[in-house]
C-alpha atoms as a PDB file:
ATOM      1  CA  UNK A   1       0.000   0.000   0.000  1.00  0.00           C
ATOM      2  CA  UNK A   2       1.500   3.411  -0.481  1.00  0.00           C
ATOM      3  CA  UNK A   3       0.700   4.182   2.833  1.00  0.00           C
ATOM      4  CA  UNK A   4       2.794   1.889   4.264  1.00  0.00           C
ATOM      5  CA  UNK A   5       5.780   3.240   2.317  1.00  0.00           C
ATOM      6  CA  UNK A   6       5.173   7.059   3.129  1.00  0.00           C
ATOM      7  CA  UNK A   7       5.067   5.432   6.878  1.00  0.00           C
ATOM      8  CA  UNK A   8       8.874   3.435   5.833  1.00  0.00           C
ATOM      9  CA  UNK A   9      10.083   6.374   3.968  1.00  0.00           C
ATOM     10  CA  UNK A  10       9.314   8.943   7.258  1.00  0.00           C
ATOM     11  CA  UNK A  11      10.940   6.102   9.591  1.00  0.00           C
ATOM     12  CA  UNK A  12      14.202   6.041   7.626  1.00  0.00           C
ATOM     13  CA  UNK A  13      14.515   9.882   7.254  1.00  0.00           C
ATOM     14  CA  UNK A  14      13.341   9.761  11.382  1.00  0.00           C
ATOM     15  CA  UNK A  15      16.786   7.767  11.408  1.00  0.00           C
ATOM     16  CA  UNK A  16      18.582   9.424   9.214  1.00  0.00           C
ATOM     17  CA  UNK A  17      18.087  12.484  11.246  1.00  0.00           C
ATOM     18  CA  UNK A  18      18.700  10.956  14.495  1.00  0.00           C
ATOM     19  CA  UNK A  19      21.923   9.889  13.238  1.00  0.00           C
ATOM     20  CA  UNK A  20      22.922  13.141  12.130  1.00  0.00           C
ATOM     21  CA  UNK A  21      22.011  14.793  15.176  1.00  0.00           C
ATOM     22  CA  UNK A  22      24.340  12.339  17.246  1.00  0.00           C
ATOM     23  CA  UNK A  23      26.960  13.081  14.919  1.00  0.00           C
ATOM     24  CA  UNK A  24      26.409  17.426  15.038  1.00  0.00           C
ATOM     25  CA  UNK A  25      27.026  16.760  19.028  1.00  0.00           C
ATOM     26  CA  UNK A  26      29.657  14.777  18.510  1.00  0.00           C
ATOM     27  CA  UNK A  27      31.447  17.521  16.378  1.00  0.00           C
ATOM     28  CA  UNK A  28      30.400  20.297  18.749  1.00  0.00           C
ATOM     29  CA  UNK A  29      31.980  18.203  21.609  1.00  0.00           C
ATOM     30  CA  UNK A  30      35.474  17.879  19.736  1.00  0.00           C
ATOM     31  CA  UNK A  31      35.238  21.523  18.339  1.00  0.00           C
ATOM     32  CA  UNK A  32      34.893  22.393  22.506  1.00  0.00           C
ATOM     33  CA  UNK A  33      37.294  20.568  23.205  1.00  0.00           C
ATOM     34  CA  UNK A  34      39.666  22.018  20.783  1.00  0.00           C
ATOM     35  CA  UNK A  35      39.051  25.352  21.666  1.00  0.00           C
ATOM     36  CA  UNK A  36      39.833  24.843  25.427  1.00  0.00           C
ATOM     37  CA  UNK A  37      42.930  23.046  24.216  1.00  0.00           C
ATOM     38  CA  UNK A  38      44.190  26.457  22.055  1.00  0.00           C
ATOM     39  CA  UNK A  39      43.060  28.206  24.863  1.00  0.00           C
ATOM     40  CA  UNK A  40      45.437  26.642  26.988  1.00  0.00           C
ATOM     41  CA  UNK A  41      47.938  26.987  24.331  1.00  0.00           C
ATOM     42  CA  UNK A  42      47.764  30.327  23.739  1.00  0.00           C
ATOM     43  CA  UNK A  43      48.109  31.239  27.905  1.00  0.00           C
ATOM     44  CA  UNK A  44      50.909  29.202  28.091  1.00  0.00           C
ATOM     45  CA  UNK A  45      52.529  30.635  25.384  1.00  0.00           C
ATOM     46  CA  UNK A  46      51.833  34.041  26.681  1.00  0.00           C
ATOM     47  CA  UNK A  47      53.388  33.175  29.879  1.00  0.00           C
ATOM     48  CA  UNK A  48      56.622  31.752  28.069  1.00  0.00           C
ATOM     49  CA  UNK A  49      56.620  34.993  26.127  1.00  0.00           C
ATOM     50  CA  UNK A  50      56.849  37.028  29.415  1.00  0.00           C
ATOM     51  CA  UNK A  51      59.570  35.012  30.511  1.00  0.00           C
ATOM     52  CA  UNK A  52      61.760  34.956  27.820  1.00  0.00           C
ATOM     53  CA  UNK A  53      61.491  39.102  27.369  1.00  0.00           C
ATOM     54  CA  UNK A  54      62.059  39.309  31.021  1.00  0.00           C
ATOM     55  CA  UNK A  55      64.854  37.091  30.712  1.00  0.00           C
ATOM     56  CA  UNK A  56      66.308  39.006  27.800  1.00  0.00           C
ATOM     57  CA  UNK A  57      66.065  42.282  29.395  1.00  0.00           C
ATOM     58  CA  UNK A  58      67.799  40.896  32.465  1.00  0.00           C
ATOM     59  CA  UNK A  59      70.492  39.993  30.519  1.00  0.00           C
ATOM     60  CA  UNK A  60      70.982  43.089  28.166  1.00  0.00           C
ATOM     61  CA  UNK A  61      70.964  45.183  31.286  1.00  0.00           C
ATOM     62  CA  UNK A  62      73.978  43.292  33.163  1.00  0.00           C
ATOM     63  CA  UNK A  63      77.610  44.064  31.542  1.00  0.00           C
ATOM     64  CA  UNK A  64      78.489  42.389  28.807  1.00  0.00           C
ATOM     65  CA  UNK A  65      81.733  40.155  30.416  1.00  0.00           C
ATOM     66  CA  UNK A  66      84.946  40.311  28.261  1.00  0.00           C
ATOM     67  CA  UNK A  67      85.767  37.507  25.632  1.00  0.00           C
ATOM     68  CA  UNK A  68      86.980  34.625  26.594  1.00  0.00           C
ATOM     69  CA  UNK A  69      90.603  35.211  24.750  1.00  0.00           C
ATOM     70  CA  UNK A  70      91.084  38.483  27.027  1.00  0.00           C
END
C-alpha cells in the first residue's frame, strides 16, 4: 500500500536524522574541546613569552663580560 511506504520512507529519514544529530554533538563536543585546548595553548605561550622578554632584558641590562681570549 503506499501508505505503508510514506510510513517506511518517514521512519528512515526519522533515522537518518537521528543519526545526524548524534553526529552534530559529537562535532560540537570535539570543536569544545579544541578550543579549550588552544586556549590553553595560547596562555601558556603568553606566559613563556613574558619570561623569555624578562629574561632578555635581564640579561641586556647586566655588563656584557669580556671575551673569553682576554
Amino acid at each position: 500500500m503506499p501508505g505503508d511506504d510514506v510510513a517506511l520512507l518517514i521512519a528512515e529519514l526519522e533515522l537518518r536524522i537521528s543519526e545526524q544529530d548524534k553526529v552534530i554533538a559529537d562535532l560540537n563536543e570535539m570543536v569544545v574541546a579544541q578550543w579549550r585546548k588552544i586556549d590553553g595553548l595560547e596562555r601558556r605561550f603568553g606566559e613563556l613569552r613574558d619570561e623569555f622578554d624578562a629574561a632578555a632584558q635581564a640579561r641586556s641590562d647586566a655588563p656584557e663580560p669580556p671575551p673569553p681570549h682576554y
